[in-house]
PDB file of N, CA and C in Angstrom:
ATOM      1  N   UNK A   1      21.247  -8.167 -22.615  1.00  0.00           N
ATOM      2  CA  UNK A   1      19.880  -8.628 -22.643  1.00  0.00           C
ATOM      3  C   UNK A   1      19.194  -8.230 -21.354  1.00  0.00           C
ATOM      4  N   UNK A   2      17.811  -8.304 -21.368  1.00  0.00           N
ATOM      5  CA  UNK A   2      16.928  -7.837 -20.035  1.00  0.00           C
ATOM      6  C   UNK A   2      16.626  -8.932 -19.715  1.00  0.00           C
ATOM      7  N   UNK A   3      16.572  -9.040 -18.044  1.00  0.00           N
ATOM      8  CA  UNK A   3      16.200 -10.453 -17.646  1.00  0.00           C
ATOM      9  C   UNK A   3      15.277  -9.607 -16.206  1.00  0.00           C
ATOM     10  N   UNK A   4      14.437 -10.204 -16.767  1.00  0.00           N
ATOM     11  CA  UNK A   4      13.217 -10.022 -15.355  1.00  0.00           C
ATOM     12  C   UNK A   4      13.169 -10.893 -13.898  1.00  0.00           C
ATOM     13  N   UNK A   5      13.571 -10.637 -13.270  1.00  0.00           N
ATOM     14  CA  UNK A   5      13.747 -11.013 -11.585  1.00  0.00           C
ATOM     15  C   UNK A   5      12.207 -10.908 -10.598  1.00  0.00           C
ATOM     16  N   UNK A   6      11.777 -12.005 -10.630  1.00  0.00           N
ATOM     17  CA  UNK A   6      10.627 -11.784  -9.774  1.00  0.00           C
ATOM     18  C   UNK A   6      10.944 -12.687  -8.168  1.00  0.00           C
ATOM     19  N   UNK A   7      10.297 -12.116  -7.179  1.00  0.00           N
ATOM     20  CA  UNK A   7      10.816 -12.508  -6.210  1.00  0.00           C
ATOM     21  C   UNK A   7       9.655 -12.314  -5.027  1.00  0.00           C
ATOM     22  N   UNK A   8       9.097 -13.264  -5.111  1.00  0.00           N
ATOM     23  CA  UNK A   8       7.902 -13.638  -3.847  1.00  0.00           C
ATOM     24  C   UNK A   8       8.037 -13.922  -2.644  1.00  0.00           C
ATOM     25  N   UNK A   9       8.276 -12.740  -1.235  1.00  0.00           N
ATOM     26  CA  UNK A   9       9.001 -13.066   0.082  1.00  0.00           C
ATOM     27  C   UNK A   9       7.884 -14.249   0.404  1.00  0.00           C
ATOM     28  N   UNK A  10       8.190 -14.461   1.385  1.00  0.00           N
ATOM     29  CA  UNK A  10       7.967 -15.544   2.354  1.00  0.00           C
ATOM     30  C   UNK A  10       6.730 -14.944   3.477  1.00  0.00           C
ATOM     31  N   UNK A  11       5.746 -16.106   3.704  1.00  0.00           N
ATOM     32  CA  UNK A  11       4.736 -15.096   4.474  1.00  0.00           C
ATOM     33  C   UNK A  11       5.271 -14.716   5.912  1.00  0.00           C
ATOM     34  N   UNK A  12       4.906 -13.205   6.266  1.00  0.00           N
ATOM     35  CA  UNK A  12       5.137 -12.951   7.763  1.00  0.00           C
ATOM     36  C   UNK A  12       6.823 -12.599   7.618  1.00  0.00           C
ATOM     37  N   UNK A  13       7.292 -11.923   6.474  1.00  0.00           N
ATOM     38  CA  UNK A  13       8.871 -11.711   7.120  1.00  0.00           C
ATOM     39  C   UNK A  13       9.191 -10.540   6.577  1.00  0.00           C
ATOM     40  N   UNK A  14       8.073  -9.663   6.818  1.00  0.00           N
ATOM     41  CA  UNK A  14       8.332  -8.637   6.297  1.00  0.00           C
ATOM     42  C   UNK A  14      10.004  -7.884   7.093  1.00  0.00           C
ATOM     43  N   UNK A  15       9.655  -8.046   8.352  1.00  0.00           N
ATOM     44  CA  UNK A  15      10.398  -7.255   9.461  1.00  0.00           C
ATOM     45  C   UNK A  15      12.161  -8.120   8.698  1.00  0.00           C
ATOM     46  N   UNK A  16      12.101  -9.258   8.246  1.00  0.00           N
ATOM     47  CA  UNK A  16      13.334  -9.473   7.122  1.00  0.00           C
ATOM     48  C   UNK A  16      13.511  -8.681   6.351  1.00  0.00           C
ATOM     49  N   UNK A  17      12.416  -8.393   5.737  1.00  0.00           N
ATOM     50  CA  UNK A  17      12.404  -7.435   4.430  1.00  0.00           C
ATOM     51  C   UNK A  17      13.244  -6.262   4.841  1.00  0.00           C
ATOM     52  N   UNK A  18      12.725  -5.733   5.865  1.00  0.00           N
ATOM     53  CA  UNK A  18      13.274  -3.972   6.345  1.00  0.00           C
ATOM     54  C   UNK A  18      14.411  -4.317   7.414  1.00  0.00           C
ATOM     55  N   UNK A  19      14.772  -5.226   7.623  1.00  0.00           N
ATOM     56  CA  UNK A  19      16.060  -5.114   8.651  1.00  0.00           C
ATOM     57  C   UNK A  19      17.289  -5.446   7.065  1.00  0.00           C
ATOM     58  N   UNK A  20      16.897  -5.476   5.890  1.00  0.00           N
ATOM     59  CA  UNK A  20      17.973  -5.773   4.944  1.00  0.00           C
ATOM     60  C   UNK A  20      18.334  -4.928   4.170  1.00  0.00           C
ATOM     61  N   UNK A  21      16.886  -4.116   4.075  1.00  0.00           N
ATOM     62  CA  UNK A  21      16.117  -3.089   2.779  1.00  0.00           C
ATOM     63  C   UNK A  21      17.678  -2.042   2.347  1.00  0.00           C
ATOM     64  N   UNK A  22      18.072  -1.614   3.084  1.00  0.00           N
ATOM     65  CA  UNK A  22      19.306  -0.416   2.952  1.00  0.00           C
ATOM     66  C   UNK A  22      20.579  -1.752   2.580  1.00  0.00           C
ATOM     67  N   UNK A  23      21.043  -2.522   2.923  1.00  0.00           N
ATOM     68  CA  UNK A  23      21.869  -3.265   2.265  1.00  0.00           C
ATOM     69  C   UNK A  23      21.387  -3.418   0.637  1.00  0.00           C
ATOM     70  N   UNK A  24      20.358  -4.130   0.338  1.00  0.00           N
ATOM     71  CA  UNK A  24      19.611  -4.805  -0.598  1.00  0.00           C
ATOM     72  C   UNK A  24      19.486  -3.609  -1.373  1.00  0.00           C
ATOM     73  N   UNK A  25      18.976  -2.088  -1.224  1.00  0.00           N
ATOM     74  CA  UNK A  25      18.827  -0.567  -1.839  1.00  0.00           C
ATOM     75  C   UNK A  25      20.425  -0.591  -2.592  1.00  0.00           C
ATOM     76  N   UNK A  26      21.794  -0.395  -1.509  1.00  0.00           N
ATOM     77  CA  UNK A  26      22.932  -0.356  -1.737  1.00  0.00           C
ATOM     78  C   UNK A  26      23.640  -1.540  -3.106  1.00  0.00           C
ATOM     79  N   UNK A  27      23.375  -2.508  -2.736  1.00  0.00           N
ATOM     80  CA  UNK A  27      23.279  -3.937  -3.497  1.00  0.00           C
ATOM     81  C   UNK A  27      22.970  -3.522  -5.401  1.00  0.00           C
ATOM     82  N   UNK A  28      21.442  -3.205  -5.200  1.00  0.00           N
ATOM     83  CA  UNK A  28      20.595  -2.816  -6.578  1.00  0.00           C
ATOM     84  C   UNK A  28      21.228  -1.396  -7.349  1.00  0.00           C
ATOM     85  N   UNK A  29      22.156  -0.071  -6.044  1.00  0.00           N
ATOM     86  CA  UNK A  29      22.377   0.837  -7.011  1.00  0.00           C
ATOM     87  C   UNK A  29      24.123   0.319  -7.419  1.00  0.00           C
ATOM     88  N   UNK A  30      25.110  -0.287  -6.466  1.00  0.00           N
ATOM     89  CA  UNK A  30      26.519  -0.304  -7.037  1.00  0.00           C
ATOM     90  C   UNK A  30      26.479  -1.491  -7.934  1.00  0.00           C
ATOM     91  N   UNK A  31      25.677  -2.062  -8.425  1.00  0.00           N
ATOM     92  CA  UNK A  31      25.660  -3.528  -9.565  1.00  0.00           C
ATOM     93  C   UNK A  31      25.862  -2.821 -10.660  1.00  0.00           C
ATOM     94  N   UNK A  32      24.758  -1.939 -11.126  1.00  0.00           N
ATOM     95  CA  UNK A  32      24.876  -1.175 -12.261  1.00  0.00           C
ATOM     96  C   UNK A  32      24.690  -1.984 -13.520  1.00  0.00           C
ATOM     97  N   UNK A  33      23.690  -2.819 -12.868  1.00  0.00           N
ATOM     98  CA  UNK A  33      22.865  -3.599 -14.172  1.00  0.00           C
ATOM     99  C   UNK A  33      21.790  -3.489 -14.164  1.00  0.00           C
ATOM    100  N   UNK A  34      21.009  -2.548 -12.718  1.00  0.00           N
ATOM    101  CA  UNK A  34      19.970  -2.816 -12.859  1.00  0.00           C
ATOM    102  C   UNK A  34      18.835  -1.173 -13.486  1.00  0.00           C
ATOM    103  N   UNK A  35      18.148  -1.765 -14.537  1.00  0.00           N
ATOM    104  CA  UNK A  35      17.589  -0.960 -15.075  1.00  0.00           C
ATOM    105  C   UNK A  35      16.098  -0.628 -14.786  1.00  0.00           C
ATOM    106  N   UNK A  36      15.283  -1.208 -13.927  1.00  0.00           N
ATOM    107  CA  UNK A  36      14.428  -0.616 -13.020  1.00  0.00           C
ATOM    108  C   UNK A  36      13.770  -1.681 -11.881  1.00  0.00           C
ATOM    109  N   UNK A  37      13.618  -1.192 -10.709  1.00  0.00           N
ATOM    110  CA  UNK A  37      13.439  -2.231  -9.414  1.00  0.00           C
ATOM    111  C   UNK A  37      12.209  -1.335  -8.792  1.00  0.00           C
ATOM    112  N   UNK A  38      11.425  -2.443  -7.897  1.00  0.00           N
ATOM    113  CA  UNK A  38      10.486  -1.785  -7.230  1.00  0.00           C
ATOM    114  C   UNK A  38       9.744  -3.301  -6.410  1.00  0.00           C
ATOM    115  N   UNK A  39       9.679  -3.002  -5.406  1.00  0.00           N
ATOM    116  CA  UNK A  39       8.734  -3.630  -4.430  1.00  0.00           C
ATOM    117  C   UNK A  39       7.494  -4.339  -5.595  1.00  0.00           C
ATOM    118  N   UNK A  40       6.958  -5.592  -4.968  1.00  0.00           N
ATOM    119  CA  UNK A  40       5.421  -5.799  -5.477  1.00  0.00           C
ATOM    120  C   UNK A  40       4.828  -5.708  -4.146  1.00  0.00           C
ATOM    121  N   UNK A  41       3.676  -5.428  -4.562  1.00  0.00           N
ATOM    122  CA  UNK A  41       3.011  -4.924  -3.056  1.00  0.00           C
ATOM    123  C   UNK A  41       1.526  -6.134  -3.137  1.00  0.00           C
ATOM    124  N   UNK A  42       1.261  -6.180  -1.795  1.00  0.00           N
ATOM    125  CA  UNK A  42      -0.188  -7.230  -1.662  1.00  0.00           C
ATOM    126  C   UNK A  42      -1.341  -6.577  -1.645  1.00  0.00           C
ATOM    127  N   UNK A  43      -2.944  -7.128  -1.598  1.00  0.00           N
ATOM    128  CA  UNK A  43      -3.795  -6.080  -1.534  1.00  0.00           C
ATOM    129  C   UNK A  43      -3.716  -5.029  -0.590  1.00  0.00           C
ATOM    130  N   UNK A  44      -3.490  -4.787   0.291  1.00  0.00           N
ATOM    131  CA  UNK A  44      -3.232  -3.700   1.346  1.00  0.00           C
ATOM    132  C   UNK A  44      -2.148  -2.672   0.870  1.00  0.00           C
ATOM    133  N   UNK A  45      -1.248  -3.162   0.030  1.00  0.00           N
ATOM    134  CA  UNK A  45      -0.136  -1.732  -0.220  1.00  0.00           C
ATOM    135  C   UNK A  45       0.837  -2.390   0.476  1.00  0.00           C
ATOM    136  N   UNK A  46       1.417  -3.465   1.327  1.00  0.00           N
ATOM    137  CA  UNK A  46       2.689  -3.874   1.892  1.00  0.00           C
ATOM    138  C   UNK A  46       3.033  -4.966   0.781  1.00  0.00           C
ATOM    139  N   UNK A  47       4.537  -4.298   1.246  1.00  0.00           N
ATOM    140  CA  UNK A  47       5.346  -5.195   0.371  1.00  0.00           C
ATOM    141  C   UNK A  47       5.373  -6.382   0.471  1.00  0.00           C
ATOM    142  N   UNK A  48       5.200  -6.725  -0.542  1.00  0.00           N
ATOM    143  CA  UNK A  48       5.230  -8.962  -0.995  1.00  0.00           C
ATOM    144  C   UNK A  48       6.061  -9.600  -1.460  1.00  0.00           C
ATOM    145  N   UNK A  49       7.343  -8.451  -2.006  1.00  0.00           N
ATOM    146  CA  UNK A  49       8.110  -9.457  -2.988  1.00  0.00           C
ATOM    147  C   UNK A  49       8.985  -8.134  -3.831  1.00  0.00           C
ATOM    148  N   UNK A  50       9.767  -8.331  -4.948  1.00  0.00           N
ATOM    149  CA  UNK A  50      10.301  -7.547  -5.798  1.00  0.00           C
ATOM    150  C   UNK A  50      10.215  -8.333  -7.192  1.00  0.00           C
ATOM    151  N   UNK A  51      10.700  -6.941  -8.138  1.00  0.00           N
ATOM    152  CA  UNK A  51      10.298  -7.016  -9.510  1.00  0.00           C
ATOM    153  C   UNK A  51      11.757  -6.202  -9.666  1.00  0.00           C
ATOM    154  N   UNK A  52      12.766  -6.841 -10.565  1.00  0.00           N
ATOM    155  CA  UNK A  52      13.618  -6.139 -10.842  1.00  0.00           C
ATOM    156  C   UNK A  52      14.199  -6.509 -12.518  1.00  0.00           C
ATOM    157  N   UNK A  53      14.164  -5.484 -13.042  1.00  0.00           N
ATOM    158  CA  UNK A  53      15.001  -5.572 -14.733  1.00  0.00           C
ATOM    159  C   UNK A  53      16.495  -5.653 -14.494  1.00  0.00           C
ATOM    160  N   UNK A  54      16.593  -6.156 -14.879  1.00  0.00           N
ATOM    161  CA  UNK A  54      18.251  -6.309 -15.184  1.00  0.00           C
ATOM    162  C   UNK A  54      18.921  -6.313 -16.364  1.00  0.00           C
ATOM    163  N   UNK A  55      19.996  -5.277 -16.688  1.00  0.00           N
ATOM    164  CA  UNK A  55      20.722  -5.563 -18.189  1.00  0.00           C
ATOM    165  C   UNK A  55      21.545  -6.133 -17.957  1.00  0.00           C
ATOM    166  N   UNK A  56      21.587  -7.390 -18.658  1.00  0.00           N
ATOM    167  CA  UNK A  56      23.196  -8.052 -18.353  1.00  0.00           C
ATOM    168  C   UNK A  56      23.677  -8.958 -19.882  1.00  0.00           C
ATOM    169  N   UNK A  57      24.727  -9.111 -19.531  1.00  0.00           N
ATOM    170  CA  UNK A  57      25.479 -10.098 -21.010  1.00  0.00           C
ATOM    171  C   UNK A  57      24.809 -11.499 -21.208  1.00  0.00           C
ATOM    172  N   UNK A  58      24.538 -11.787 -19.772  1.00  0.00           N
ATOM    173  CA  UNK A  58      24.347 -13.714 -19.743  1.00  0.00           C
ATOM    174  C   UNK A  58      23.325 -13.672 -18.818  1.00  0.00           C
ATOM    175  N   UNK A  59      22.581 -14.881 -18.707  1.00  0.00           N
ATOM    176  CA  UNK A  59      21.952 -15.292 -17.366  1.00  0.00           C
ATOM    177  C   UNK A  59      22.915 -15.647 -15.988  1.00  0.00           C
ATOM    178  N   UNK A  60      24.190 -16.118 -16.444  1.00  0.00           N
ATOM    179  CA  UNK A  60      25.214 -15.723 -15.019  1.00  0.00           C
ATOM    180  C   UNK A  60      25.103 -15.016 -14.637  1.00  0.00           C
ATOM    181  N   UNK A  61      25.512 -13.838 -15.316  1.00  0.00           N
ATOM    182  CA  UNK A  61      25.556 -12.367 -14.717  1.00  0.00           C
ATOM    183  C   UNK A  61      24.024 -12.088 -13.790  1.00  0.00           C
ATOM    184  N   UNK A  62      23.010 -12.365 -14.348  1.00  0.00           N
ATOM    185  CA  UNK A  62      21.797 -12.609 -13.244  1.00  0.00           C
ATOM    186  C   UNK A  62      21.169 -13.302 -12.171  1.00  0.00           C
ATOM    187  N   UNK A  63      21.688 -14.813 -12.304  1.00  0.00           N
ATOM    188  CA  UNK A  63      22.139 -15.617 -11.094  1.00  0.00           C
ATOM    189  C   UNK A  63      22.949 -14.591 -10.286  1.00  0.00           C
ATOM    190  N   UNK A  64      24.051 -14.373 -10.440  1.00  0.00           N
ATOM    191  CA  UNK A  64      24.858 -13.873  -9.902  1.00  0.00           C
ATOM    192  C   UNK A  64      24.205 -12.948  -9.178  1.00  0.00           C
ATOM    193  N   UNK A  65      24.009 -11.997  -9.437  1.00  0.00           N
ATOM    194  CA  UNK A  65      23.082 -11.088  -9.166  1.00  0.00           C
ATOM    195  C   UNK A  65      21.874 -11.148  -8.421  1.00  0.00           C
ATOM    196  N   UNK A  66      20.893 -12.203  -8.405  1.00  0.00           N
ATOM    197  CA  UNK A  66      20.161 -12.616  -7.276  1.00  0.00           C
ATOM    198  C   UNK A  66      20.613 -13.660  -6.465  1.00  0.00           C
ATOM    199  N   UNK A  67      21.656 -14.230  -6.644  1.00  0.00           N
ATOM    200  CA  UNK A  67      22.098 -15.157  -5.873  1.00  0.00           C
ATOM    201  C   UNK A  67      23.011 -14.380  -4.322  1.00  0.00           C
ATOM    202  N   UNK A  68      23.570 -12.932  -4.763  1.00  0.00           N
ATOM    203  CA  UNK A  68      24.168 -12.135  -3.819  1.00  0.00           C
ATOM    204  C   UNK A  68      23.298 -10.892  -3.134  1.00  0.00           C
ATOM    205  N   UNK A  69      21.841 -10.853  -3.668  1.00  0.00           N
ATOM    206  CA  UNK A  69      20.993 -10.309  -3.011  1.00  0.00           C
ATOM    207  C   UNK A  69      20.919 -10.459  -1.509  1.00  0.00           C
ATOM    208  N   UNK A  70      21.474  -9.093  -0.759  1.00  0.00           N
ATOM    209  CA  UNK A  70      21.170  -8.962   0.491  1.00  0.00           C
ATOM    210  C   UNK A  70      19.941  -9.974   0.924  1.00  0.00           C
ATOM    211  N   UNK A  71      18.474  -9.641   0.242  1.00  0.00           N
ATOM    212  CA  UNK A  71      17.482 -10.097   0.288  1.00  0.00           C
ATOM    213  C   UNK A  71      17.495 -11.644   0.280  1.00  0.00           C
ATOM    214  N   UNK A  72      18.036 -12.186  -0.532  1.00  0.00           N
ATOM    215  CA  UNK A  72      18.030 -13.566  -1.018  1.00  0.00           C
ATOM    216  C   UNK A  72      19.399 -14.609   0.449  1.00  0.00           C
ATOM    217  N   UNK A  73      20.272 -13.723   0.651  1.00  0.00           N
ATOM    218  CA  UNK A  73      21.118 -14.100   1.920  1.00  0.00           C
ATOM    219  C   UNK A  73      20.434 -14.020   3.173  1.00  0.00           C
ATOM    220  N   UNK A  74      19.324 -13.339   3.142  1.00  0.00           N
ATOM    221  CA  UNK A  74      18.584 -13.325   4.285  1.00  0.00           C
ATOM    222  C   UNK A  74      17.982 -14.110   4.684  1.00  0.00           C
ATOM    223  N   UNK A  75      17.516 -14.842   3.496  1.00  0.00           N
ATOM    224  CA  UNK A  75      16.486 -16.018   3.423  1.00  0.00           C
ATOM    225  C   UNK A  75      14.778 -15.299   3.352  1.00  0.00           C
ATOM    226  N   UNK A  76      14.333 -13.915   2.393  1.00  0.00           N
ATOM    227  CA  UNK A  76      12.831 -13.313   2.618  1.00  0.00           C
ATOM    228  C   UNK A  76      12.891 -14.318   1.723  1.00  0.00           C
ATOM    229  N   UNK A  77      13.007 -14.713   0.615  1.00  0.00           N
ATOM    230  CA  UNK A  77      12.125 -15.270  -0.739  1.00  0.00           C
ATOM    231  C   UNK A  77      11.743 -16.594  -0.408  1.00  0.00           C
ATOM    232  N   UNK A  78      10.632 -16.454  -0.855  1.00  0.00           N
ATOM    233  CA  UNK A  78       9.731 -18.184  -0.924  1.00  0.00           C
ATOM    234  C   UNK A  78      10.066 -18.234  -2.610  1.00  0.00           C
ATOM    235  N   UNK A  79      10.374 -17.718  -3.268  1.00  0.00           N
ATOM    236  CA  UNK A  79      10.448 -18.341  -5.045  1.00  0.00           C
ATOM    237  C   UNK A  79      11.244 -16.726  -5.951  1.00  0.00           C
ATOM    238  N   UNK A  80      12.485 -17.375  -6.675  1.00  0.00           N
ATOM    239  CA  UNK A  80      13.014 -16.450  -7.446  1.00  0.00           C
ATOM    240  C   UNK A  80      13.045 -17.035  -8.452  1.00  0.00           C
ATOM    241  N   UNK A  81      11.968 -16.205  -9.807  1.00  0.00           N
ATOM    242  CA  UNK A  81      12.682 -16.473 -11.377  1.00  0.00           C
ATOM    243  C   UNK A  81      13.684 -15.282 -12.063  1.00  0.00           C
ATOM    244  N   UNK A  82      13.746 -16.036 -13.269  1.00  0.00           N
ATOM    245  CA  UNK A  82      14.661 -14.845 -13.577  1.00  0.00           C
ATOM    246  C   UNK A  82      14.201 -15.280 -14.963  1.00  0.00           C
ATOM    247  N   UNK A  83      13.563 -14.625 -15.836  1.00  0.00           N
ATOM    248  CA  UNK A  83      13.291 -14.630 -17.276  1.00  0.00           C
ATOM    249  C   UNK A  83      14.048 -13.750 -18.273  1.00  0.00           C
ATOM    250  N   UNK A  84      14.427 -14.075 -19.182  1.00  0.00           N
ATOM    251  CA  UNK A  84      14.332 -12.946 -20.495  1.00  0.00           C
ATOM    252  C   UNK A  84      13.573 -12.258 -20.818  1.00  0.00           C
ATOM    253  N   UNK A  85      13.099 -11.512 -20.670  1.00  0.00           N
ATOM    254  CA  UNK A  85      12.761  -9.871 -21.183  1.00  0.00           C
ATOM    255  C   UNK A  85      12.800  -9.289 -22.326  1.00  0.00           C
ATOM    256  N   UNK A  86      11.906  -9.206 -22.635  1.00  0.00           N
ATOM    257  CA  UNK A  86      11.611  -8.226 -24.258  1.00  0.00           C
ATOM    258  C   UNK A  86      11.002  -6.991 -24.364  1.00  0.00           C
ATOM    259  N   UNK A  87      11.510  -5.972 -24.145  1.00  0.00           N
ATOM    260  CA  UNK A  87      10.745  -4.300 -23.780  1.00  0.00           C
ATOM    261  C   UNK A  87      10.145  -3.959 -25.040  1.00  0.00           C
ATOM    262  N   UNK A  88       9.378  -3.898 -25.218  1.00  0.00           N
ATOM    263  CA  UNK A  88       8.236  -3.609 -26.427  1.00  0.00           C
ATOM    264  C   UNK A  88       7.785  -1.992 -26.317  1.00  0.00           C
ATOM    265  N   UNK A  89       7.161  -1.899 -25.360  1.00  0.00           N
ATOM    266  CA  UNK A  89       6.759  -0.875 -24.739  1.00  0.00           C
ATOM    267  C   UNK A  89       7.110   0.316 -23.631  1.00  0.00           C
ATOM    268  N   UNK A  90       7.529   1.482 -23.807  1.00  0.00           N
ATOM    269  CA  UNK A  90       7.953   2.220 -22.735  1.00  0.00           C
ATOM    270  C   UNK A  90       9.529   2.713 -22.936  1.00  0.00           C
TER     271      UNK A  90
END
């Protein structure tokens, strides 16, 4: 199943964001669940947060999965969901 990962950093931590970014990059490609990731960005174009698809069997497997986020051990996120996903389009 697809489970959508949204993830709203915390204000002012960006410099969290990029002292993790290459762990957290490493993290998203050896999981091999994840089926497309990308920064959300604020009005200016800097990063605010992430948006990540995930294929997985269970919602464990996605806990799991943001729960071992470089990102999320760092402490950037002010709020992580994780929804089910229905690709309609694309």
């Amino acid at each position: 199943m697809l489970v959508a990962l949204m993830a709203k950093d915390k204000s002012g931590a960006l410099q969290t964001r990029l002292d993790n970014r290459e762990a957290h990059l490493a993290h998203v490609k050896e999981s091999g669940i994840v089926a497309m990731a990308g920064p959300l960005l604020d009005a200016d174009g800097g990063m605010c947060g992430s948006l990540i698809v995930l294929n997985v069997d269970d919602m464990a497997q996605a806990k799991a999965f943001a729960d071992n986020d470089p990102y999320a051990k760092a402490g950037l996120f002010e709020t992580v969901t994780l929804d089910i996903w229905n690709k309609v389009i694309g």
